[in-house]
Protein backbone atom coordinates (compact mmCIF):
# COMPACT_ATOMS: atom_id res chain seq x y z
CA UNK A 1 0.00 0.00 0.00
CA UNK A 2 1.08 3.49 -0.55
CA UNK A 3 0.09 6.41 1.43
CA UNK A 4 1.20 9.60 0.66
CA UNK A 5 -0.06 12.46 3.15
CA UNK A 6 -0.38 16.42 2.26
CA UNK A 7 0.28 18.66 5.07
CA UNK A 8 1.91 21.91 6.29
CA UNK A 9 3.21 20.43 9.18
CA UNK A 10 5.53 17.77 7.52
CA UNK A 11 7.45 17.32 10.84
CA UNK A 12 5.06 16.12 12.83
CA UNK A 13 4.84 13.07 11.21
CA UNK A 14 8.35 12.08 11.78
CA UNK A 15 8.21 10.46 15.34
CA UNK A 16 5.35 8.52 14.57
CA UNK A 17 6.12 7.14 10.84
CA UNK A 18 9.92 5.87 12.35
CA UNK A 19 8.43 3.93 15.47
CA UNK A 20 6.72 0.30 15.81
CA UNK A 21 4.30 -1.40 13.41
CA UNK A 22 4.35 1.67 11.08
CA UNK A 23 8.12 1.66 11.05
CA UNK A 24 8.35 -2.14 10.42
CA UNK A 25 5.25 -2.21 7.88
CA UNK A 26 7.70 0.04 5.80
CA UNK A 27 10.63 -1.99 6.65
CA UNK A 28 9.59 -4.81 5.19
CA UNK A 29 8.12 -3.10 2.02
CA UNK A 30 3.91 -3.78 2.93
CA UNK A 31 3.93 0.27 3.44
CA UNK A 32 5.14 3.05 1.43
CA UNK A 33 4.45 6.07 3.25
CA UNK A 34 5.43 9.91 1.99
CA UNK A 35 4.94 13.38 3.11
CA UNK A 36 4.04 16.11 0.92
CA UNK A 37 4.73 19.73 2.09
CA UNK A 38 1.48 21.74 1.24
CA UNK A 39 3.68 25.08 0.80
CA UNK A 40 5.91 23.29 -1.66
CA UNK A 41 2.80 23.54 -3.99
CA UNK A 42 1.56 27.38 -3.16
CA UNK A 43 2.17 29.70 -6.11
CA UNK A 44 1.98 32.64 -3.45
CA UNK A 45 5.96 34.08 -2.83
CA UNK A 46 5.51 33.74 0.76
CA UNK A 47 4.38 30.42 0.52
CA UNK A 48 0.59 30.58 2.04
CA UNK A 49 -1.97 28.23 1.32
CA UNK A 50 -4.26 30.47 3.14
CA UNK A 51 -7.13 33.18 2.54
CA UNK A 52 -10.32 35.33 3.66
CA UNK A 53 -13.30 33.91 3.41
CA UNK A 54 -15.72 35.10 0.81
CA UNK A 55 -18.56 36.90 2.44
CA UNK A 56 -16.86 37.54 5.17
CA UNK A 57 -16.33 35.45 8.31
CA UNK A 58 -13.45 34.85 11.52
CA UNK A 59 -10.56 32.71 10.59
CA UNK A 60 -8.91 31.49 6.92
CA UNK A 61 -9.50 28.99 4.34
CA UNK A 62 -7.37 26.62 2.94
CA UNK A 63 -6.79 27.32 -0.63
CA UNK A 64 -7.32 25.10 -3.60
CA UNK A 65 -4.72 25.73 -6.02
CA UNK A 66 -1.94 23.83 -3.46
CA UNK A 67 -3.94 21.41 -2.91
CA UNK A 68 -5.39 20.53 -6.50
CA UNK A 69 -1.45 20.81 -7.18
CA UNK A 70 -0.04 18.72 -5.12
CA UNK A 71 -2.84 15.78 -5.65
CA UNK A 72 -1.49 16.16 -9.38
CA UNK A 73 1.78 16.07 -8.68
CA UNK A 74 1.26 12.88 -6.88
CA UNK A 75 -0.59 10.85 -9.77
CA UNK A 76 1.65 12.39 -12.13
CA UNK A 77 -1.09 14.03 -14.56
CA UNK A 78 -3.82 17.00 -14.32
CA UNK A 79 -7.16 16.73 -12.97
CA UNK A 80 -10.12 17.45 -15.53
CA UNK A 81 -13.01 19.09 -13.17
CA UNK A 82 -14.92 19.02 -16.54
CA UNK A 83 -15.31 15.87 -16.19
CA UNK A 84 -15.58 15.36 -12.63
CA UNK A 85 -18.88 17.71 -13.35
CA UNK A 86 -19.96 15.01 -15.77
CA UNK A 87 -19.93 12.46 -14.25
CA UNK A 88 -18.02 10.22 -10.95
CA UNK A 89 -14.60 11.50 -9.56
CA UNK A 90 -12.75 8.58 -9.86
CA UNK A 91 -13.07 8.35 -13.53
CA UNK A 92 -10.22 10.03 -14.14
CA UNK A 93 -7.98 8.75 -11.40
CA UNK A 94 -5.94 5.53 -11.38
CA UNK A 95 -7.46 2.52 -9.86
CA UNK A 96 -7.04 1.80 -6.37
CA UNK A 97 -6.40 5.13 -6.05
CA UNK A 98 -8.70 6.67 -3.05
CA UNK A 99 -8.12 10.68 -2.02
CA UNK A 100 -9.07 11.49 1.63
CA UNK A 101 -9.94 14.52 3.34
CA UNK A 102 -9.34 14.59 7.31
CA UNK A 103 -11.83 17.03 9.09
CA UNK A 104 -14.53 17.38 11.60
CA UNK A 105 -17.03 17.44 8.78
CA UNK A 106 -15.93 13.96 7.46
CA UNK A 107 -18.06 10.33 8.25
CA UNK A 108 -16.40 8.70 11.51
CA UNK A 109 -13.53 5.77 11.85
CA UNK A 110 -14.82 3.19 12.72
CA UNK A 111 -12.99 -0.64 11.93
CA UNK A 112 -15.26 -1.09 9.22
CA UNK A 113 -14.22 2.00 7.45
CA UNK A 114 -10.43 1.08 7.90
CA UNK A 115 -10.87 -2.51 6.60
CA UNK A 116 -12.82 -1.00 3.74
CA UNK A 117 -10.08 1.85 2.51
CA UNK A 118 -7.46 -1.34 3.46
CA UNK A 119 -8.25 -2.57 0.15
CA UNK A 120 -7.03 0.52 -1.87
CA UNK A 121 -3.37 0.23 -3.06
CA UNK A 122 -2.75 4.02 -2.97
CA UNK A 123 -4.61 6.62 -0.63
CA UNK A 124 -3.67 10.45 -1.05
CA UNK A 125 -4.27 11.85 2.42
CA UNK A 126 -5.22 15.63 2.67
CA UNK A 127 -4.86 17.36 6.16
CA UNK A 128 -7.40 19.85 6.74
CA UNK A 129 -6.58 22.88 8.46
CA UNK A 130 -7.65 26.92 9.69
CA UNK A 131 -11.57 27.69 9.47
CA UNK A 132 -11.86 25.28 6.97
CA UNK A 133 -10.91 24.03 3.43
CA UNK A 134 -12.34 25.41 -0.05
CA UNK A 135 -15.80 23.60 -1.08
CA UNK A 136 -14.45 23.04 -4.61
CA UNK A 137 -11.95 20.63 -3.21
CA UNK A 138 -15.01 18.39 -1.53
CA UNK A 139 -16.69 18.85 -4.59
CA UNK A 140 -14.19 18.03 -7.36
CA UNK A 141 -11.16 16.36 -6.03
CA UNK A 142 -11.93 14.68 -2.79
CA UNK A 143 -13.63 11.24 -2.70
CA UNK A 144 -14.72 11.13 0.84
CA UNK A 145 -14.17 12.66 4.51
CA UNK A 146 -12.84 10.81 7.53
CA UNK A 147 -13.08 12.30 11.61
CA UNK A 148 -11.68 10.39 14.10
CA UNK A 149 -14.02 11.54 16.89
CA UNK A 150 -17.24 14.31 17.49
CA UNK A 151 -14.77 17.27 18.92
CA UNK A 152 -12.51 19.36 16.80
CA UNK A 153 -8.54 19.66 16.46
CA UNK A 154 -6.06 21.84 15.38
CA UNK A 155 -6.07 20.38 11.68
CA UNK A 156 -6.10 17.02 10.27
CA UNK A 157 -2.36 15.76 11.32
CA UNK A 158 -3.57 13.99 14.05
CA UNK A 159 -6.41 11.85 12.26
CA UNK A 160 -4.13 11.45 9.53
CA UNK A 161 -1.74 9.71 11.97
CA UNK A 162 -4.84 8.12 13.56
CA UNK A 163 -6.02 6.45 10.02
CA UNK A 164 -2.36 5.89 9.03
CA UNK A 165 -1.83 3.34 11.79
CA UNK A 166 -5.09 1.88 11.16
CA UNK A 167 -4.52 0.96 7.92
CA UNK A 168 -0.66 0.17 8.46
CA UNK A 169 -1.99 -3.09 10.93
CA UNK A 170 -4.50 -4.62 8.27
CA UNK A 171 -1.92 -4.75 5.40
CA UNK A 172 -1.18 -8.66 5.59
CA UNK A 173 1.98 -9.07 6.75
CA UNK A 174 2.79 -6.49 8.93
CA UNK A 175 1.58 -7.97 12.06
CA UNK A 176 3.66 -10.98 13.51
CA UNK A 177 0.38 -12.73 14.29
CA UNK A 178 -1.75 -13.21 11.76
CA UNK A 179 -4.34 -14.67 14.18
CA UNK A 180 -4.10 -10.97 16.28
CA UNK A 181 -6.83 -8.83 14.10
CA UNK A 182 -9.32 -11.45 14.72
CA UNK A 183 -9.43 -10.91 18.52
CA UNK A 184 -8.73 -7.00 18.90
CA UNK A 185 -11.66 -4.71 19.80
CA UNK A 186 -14.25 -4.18 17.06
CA UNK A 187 -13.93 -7.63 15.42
CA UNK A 188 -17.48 -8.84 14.66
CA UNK A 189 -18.73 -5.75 16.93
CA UNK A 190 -17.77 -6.44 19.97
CA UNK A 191 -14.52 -5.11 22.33
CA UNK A 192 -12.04 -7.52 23.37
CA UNK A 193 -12.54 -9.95 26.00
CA UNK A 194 -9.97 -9.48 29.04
CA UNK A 195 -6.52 -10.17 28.74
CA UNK A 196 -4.35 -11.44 31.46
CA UNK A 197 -0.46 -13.00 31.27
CA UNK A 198 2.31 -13.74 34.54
CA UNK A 199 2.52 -14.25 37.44
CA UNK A 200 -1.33 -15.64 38.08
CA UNK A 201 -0.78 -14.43 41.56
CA UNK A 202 -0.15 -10.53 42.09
CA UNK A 203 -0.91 -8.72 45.40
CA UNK A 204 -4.16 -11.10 46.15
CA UNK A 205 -5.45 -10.55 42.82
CA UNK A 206 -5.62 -13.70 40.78
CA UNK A 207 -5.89 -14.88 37.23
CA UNK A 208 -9.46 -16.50 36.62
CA UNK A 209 -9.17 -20.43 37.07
CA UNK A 210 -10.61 -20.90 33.40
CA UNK A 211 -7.66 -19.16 31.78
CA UNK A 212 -5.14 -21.61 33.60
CA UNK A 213 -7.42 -24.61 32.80
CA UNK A 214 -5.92 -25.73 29.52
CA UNK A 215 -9.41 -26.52 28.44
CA UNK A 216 -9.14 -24.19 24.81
CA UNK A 217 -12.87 -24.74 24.10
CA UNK A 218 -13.78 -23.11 27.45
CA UNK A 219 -11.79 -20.49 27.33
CA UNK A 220 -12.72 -19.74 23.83
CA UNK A 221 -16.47 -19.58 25.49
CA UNK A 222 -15.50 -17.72 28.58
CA UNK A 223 -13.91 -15.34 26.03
CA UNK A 224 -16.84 -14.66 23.54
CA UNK A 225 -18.64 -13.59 27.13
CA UNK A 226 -16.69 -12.00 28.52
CA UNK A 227 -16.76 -9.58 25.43
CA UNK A 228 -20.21 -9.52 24.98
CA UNK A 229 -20.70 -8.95 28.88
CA UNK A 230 -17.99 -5.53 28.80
CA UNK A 231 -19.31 -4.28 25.04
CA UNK A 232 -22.98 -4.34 26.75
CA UNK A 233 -21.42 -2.66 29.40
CA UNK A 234 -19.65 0.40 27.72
CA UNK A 235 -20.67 0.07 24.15
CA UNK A 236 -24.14 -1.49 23.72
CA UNK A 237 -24.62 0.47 20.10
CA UNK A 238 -22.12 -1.69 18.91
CA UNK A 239 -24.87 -4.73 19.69
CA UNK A 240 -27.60 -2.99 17.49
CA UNK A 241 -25.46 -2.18 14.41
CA UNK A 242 -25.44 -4.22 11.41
C-alpha cells in the first residue's frame, strides 16, 4: 500500500512514521508512506496556502490551487473538473487510487471504514486545516471525509496519523500474528474480551481459574462472554449495528 499524506506540518509526522508497526510495515516493504509539504505547492511568494473567506467570516481557508497541485503532482497528470462535473470523480484517477480529506465534517472511523479503505493500493491523504478548506476541493477532487471523533482539532495531522496506523496493521503481513486482528476490539462488533499473562498471583489478585485450565474450548467460550458482557457494558450500540 502506498500512502502519501499532504500537510503543512511535515514534521510532525516524523516520530510517529519511524516507530513500531508503522516503522516495520515500511521496513519490510507492505507500506510506502510519503509526506508532501502543502507550501511546496503554493504559487503565493511567501508560501501561504491560506485566505479570507468570501462573504466575510473569523478565521482562513485553505486554498485550492496547493492542494489541486499537489494531488497532481502525486498521480503524475492534471485533474479534468470538466469531467468530474460530468460524471463520478474517480473516472479520471488511477485505480485503487482513493483521495481522503481529514476534518470534523468527514463520516467517523470506525474498523469497518479502515478494513474498507485497506483494500485501496494508494490513498492520497489531505490534512485539513484553519476555518476550513475550499468547497471546490469536496466537490471536485476529494472522494470522501474521515473524523476520528465528534470534537474538533487543530487540523487534520492527528487523524491522519490516527487512520495511518489503522490501515498500516491490516496490510497482511505487517503484524507478527496473523491470528491478532481477529481478537482486537471491534472484530465482529464487539470489544475484546480481558486479557491477562504472569505471574497468576499478584498482590491477592488472581488470574481467573478458566484461563489456567488448559481446556481451549472453554476459554474460547469464557472469552466470547466475557466480550459480549464488557461491550454491553460500555458500548451497547455496537450490539444494534449491522
Amino acid at each position: 500500500m502506498r500512502i502519501d499524506i499532504i500537510t503543512i506540518f511535515p514534521r510532525m509526522f516524523e516520530p510517529v512514521l519511524n516507530e513500531s508497526i508503522v516503522k516495520r510495515a515500511q521496513n519490510k516493504g507492505k507500506a510506502k508512506i510519503y509526506i508532501h509539504n502543502l507550501r511546496d505547492y503554493s504559487q503565493d511568494k511567501h508560501k501561504k496556502v491560506d485566505d479570507r473567506p468570501f462573504g466575510g467570516g473569523s478565521g482562513m481557508v485553505m486554498r485550492p490551487e496547493p492542494i489541486f497541485k499537489a494531488v497532481e503532482h502525486i498521480l503524475g497528470y492534471r485533474l479534468s473538473v470538466i469531467g468530474y462535473r460530468r460524471g463520478p470523480k474517480t473516472e479520471h484517477r488511477k485505480p485503487n487510487t482513493r483521495v481522503i480529506l481529514l476534518c470534523p465534517q468527514g463520516e467517523r472511523l470506525s474498523q469497518k471504514a479502515a478494513q474498507r479503505l485497506a483494500k485501496y493500493k494508494h490513498l492520497i491523504l489531505i490534512c485539513g486545516h484553519y476555518e476550513g478548506i475550499d468547497e471546490r476541493v469536496r466537490q471536485y477532487l476529494v472522494d470522501e471525509e474521515i473524523s476520528i471523533g465528534d470534537y474538533v482539532l487543530t487540523g487534520g495531522e492527528l487523524p491522519a496519523m490516527v487512520l495511518v496506523d489503522c490501515l498500516v496493521r491490516l496490510i497482511p503481513g505487517v503484524l507478527g500474528n496473523k491470528n491478532s486482528l481477529n481478537f482486537e476490539s471491534f472484530a465482529g462488533n464487539l470489544l475484546e474480551y480481558p486479557q491477562y499473562t504472569r505471574p497468576a498471583h499478584y498482590r491477592r489478585m488472581k488470574v481467573p481459574a478458566i484461563l489456567l485450565s488448559g481446556n481451549h474450548k472453554k476459554i474460547a467460550e469464557w472469552r466470547e462472554n466475557q466480550a459480549i458482557k464488557r461491550t454491553k457494558k460500555i458500548r451497547p450500540d455496537l450490539l444494534v449495528c449491522e
